[in-house]
Protein backbone atom coordinates (compact mmCIF):
# COMPACT_ATOMS: atom_id res chain seq x y z
CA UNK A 1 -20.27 17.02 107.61
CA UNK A 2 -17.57 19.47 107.17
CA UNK A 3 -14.39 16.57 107.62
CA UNK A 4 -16.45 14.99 104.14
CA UNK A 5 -16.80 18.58 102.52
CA UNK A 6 -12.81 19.09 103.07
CA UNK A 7 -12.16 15.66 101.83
CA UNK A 8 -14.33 16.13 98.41
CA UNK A 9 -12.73 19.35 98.03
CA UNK A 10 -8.99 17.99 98.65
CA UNK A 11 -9.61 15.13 96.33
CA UNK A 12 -11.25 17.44 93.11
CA UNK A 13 -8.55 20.06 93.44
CA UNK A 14 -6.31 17.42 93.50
CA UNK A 15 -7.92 15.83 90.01
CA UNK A 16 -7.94 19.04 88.90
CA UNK A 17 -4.73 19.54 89.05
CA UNK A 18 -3.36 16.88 88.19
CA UNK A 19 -1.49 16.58 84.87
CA UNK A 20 -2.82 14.25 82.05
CA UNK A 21 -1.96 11.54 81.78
CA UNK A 22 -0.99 11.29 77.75
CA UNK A 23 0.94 14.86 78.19
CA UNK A 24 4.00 13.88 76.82
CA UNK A 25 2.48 12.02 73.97
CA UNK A 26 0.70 14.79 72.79
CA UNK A 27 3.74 17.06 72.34
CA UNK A 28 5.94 14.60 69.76
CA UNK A 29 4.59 13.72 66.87
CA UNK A 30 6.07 11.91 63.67
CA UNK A 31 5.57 11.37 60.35
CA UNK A 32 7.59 9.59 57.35
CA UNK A 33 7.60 9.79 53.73
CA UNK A 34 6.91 6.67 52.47
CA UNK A 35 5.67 3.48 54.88
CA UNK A 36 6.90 0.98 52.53
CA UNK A 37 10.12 1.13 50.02
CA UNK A 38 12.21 -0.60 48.44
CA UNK A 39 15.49 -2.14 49.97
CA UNK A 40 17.99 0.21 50.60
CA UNK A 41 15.71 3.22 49.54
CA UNK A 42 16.36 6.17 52.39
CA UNK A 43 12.82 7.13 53.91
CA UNK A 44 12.53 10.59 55.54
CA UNK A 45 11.05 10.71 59.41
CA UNK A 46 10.03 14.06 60.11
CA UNK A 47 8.50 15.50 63.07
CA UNK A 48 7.42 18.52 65.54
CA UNK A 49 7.47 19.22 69.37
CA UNK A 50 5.33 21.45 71.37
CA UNK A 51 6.85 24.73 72.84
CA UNK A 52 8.69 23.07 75.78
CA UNK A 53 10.72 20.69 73.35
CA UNK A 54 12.68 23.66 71.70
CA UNK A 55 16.27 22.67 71.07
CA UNK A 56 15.58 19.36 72.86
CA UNK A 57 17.65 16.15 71.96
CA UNK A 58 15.36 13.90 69.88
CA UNK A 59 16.23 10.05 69.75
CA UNK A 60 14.98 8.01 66.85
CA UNK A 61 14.29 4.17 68.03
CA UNK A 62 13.89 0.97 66.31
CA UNK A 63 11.88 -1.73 67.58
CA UNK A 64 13.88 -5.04 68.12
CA UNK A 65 12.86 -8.44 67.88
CA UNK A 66 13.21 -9.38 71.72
CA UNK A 67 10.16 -5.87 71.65
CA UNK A 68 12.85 -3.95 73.20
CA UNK A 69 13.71 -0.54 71.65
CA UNK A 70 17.21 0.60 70.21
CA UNK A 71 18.64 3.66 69.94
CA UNK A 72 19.62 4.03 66.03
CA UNK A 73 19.95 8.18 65.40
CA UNK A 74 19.86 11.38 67.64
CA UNK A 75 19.38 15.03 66.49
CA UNK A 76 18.59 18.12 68.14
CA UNK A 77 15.03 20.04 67.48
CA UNK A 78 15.45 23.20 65.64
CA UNK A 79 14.38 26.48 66.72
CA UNK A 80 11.18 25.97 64.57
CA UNK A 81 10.53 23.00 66.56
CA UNK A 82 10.92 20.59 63.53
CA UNK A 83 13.22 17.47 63.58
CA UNK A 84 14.12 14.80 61.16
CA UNK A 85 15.95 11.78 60.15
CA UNK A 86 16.63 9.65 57.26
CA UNK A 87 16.87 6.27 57.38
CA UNK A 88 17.55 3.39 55.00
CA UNK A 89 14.33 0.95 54.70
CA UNK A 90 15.33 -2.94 55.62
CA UNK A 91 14.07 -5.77 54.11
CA UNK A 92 10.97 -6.94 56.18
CA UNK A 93 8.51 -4.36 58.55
CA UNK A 94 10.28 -2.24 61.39
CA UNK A 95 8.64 -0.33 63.95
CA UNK A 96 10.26 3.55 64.59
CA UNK A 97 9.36 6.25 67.56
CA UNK A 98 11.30 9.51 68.77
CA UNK A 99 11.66 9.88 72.02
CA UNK A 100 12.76 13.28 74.02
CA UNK A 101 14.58 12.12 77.45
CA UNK A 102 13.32 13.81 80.48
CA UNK A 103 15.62 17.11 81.45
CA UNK A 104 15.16 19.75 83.91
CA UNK A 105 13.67 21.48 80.77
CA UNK A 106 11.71 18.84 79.27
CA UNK A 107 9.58 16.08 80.02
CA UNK A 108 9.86 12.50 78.68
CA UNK A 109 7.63 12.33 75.42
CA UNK A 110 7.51 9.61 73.02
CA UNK A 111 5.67 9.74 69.80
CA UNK A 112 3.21 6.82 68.16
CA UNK A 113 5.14 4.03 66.22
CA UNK A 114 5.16 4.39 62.75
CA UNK A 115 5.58 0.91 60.46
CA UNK A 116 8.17 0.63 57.78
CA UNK A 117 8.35 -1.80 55.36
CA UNK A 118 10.87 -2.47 52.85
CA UNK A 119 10.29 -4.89 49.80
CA UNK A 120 13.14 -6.43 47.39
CA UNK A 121 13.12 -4.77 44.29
CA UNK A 122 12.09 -7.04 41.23
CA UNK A 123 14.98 -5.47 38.82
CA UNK A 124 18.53 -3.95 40.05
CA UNK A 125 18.34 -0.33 39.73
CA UNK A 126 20.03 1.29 36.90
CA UNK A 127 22.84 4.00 37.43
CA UNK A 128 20.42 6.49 36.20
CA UNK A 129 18.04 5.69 38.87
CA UNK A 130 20.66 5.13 41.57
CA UNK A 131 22.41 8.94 40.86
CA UNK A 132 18.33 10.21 41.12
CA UNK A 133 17.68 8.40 43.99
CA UNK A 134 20.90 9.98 45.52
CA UNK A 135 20.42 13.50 44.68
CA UNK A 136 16.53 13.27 45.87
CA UNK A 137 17.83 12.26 49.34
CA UNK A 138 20.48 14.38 49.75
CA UNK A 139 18.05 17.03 49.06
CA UNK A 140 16.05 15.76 51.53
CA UNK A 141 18.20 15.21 53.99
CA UNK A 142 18.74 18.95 53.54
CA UNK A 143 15.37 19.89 53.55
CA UNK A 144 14.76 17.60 56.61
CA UNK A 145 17.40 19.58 58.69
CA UNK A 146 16.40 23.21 57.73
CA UNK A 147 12.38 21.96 58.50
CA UNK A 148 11.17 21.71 54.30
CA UNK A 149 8.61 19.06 53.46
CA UNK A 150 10.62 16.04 51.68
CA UNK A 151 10.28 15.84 47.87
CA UNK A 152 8.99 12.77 46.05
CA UNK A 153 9.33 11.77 42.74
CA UNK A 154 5.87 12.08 40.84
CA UNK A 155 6.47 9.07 38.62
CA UNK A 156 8.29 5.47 39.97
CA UNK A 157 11.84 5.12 38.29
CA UNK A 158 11.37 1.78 37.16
C-alpha cells in the first residue's frame, strides 16, 4: 500500500512539474501588416517576446517548396521586447515564422505561420505612387525598429 502511495505521488509531482508542453510557443508571437499585396510592395512583420526573450536574436523564416524552412532575415529584440522586419511580398502565397534559437538564456520558441500573398498589379505604378510607397516604408521600417505600429495608407494609390 505505501510502495503505490509513493509511486502516485512520484508520478503527480512529476506532472506537476513538468513544463508545458506549448511553452515556447506561447512566448513569440507575430503579426504583419497586410496578408496580401501587391508584387514588390514591402509588408511589415512585427512581433513581441515574453520576459525571457529580451535582447534575444530573432530569425525570420520562409517556408520553401521542398516544406523545409529558410532563414531569410535576423534582428535582435529590443529592450521593449518588440521585433520587426520588412519584407518584400512575392508573387504567389509564402508562409513566414520567427524563431528564437535555444541559448543558455533562452529557450527555442517559434511563433504561428502567418500567410502572405502577393498579387500582380493590374497597372504599373506611377512615380507618384512609387516615391509614396517608398517614404511609407521607410517610415516603417523606422517605426518597426524603435517598436511603433506601421502606418497604412487610408485610401489605395491606384
Amino acid at each position: 500500500m505505501f510502495k503505490q502511495l509513493f509511486t502516485v505521488f512520484i508520478a503527480l509531482s512529476l506532472v506537476l512539474m513538468a513544463p508545458p508542453a506549448q511553452a515556447g510557443r506561447d512566448q513569440l508571437k507575430l503579426s504583419a501588416s497586410a496578408t496580401t499585396a501587391p508584387v514588390g510592395t514591402k509588408i511589415l512583420l512585427k512581433g513581441h517576446v515574453g520576459k525571457s526573450g529580451n535582447r534575444a536574436k530573432v530569425t525570420l523564416e520562409r517556408r520553401q517548396e521542398s516544406s523545409s524552412w529558410a532563414a531569410v532575415k535576423t534582428t535582435r529584440v529590443s529592450a521593449r521586447r518588440t521585433f520587426g522586419f520588412a519584407v518584400k511580398a512575392r508573387e504567389g502565397r509564402y508562409l513566414y515564422r520567427a524563431v528564437i534559437a535555444k541559448t543558455k538564456r533562452t529557450k527555442r520558441s517559434v511563433s504561428r505561420s502567418i500567410a502572405i500573398t502577393g498579387r500582380k498589379r493590374s497597372t504599373p505604378p506611377s512615380t507618384t505612387e512609387k516615391v509614396i510607397q517608398r517614404i511609407l516604408d521607410e517610415t516603417n521600417e523606422f517605426r518597426a525598429r524603435h517598436g511603433q505600429p506601421s502606418l497604412i495608407l487610408s485610401t489605395p494609390m491606384n
